[in-house]
Protein backbone atom coordinates (compact mmCIF):
# COMPACT_ATOMS: atom_id res chain seq x y z
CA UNK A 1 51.46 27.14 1.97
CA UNK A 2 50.30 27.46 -1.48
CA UNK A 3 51.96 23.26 -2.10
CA UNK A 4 49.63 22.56 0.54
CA UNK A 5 46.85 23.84 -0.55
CA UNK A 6 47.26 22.62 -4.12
CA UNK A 7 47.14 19.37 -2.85
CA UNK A 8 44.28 19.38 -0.36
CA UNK A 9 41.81 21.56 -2.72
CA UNK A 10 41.44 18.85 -4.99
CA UNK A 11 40.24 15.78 -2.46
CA UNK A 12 37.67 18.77 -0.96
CA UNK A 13 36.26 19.17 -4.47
CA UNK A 14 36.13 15.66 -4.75
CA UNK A 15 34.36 14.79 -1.09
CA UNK A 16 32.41 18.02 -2.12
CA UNK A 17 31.03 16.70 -5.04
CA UNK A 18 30.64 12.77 -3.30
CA UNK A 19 28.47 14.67 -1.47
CA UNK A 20 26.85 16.26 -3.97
CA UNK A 21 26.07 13.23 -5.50
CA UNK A 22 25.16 11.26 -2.40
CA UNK A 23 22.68 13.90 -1.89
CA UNK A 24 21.49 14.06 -4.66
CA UNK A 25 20.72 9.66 -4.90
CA UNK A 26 18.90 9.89 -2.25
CA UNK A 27 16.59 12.95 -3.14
CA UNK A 28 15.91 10.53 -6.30
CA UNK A 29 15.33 7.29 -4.20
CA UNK A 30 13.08 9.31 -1.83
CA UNK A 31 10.89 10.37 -4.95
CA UNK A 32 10.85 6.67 -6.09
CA UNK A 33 9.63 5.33 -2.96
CA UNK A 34 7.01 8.10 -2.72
CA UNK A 35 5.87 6.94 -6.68
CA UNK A 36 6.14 3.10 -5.77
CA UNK A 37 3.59 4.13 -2.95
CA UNK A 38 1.26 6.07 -4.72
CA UNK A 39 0.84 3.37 -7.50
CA UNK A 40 0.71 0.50 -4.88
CA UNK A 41 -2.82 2.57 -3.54
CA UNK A 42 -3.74 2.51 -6.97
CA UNK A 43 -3.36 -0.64 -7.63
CA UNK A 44 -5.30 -2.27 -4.26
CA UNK A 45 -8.23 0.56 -5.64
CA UNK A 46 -8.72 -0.05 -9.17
CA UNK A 47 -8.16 -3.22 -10.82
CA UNK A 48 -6.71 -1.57 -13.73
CA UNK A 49 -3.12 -1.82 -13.68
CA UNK A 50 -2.20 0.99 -16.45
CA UNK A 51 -3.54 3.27 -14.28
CA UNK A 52 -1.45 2.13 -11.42
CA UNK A 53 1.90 2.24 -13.90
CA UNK A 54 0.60 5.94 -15.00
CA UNK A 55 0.29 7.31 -11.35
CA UNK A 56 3.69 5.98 -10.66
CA UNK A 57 5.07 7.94 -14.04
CA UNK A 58 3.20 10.94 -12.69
CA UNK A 59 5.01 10.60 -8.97
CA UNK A 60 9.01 10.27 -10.70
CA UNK A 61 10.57 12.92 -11.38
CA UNK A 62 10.24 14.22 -15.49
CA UNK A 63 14.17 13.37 -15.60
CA UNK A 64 13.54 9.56 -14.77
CA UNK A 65 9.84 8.88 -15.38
CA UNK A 66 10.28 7.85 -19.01
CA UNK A 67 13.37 5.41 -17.88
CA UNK A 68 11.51 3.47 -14.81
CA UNK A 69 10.54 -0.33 -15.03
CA UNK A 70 7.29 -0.37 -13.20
CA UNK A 71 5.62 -3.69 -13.00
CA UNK A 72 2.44 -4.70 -11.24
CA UNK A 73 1.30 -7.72 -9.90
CA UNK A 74 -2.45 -6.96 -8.69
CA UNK A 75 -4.36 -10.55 -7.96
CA UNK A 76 -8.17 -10.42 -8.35
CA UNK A 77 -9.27 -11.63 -5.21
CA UNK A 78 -9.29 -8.86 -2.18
CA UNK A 79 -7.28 -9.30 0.58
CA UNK A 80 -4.18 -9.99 -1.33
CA UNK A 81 -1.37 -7.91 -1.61
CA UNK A 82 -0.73 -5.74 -4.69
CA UNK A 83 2.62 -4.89 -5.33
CA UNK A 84 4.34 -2.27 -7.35
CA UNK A 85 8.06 -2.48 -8.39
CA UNK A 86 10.02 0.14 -9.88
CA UNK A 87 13.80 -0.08 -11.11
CA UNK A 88 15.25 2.68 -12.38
CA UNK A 89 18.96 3.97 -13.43
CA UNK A 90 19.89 7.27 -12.02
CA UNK A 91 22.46 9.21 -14.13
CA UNK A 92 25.40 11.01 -11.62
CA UNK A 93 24.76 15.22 -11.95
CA UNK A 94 28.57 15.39 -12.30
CA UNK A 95 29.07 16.26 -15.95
CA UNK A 96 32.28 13.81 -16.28
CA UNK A 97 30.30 11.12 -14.57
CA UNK A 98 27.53 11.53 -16.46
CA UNK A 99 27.85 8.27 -18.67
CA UNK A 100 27.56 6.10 -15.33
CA UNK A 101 24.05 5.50 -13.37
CA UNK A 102 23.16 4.55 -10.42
CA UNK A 103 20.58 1.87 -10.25
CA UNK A 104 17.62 2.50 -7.80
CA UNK A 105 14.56 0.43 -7.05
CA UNK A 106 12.12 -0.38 -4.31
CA UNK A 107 8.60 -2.36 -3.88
CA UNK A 108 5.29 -1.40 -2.08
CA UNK A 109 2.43 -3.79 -0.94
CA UNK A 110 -1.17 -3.16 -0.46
CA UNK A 111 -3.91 -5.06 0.03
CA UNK A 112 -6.70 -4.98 -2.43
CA UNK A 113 -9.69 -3.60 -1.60
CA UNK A 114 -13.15 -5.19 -2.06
């Protein structure tokens, strides 16, 4: 019994903490669609596109907010789509994984506002 179990325990820690981690990604990528939304709004709103960036730094998470690559492309003319990417590498919570990342982005359109 106790051969057994020294062999299974370690693959459950390791689909434990694949888990873990999985869960963890996609809290993160949930929180950067949320941000890519909220600076998309302000970016159809206001044509001033630092304040689109900043509202997209305030969404993220502290951990990743200083790391994102948020650009904006907000035309001048309303009726156009403004969009908002962010790209951003995710560090794994593992400790002995921690020099690897995980790279997460997404894209939101809205349409300017007159």
């Amino acid at each position: 019994m106790t051969v057994e179990a020294a062999l299974v325990i370690p693959f459950i820690l390791l689909i434990g903490l694949a888990v873990f981690e999985g869960v963890a990604t996609m809290a993160t990528q949930l929180a950067v669609v949320t941000a890519t939304r909220d600076g998309a709004r302000v970016a159809a709103t206001t044509p001033d596109v630092t304040r689109a960036v900043e509202a997209v730094r305030v969404s993220l998470p502290e951990g990743i907010a200083h790391r994102a690559r948020i650009q904006v492309d907000r035309p001048a003319t309303a009726g156009r789509p403004a969009t908002v990417r962010v790209e951003v590498g995710v560090p794994f919570v593992t400790p002995f994984l921690s020099g690897f990342s995980i790279p997460l982005s997404w894209s939101s359109s809205m349409l300017v506002e007159p």
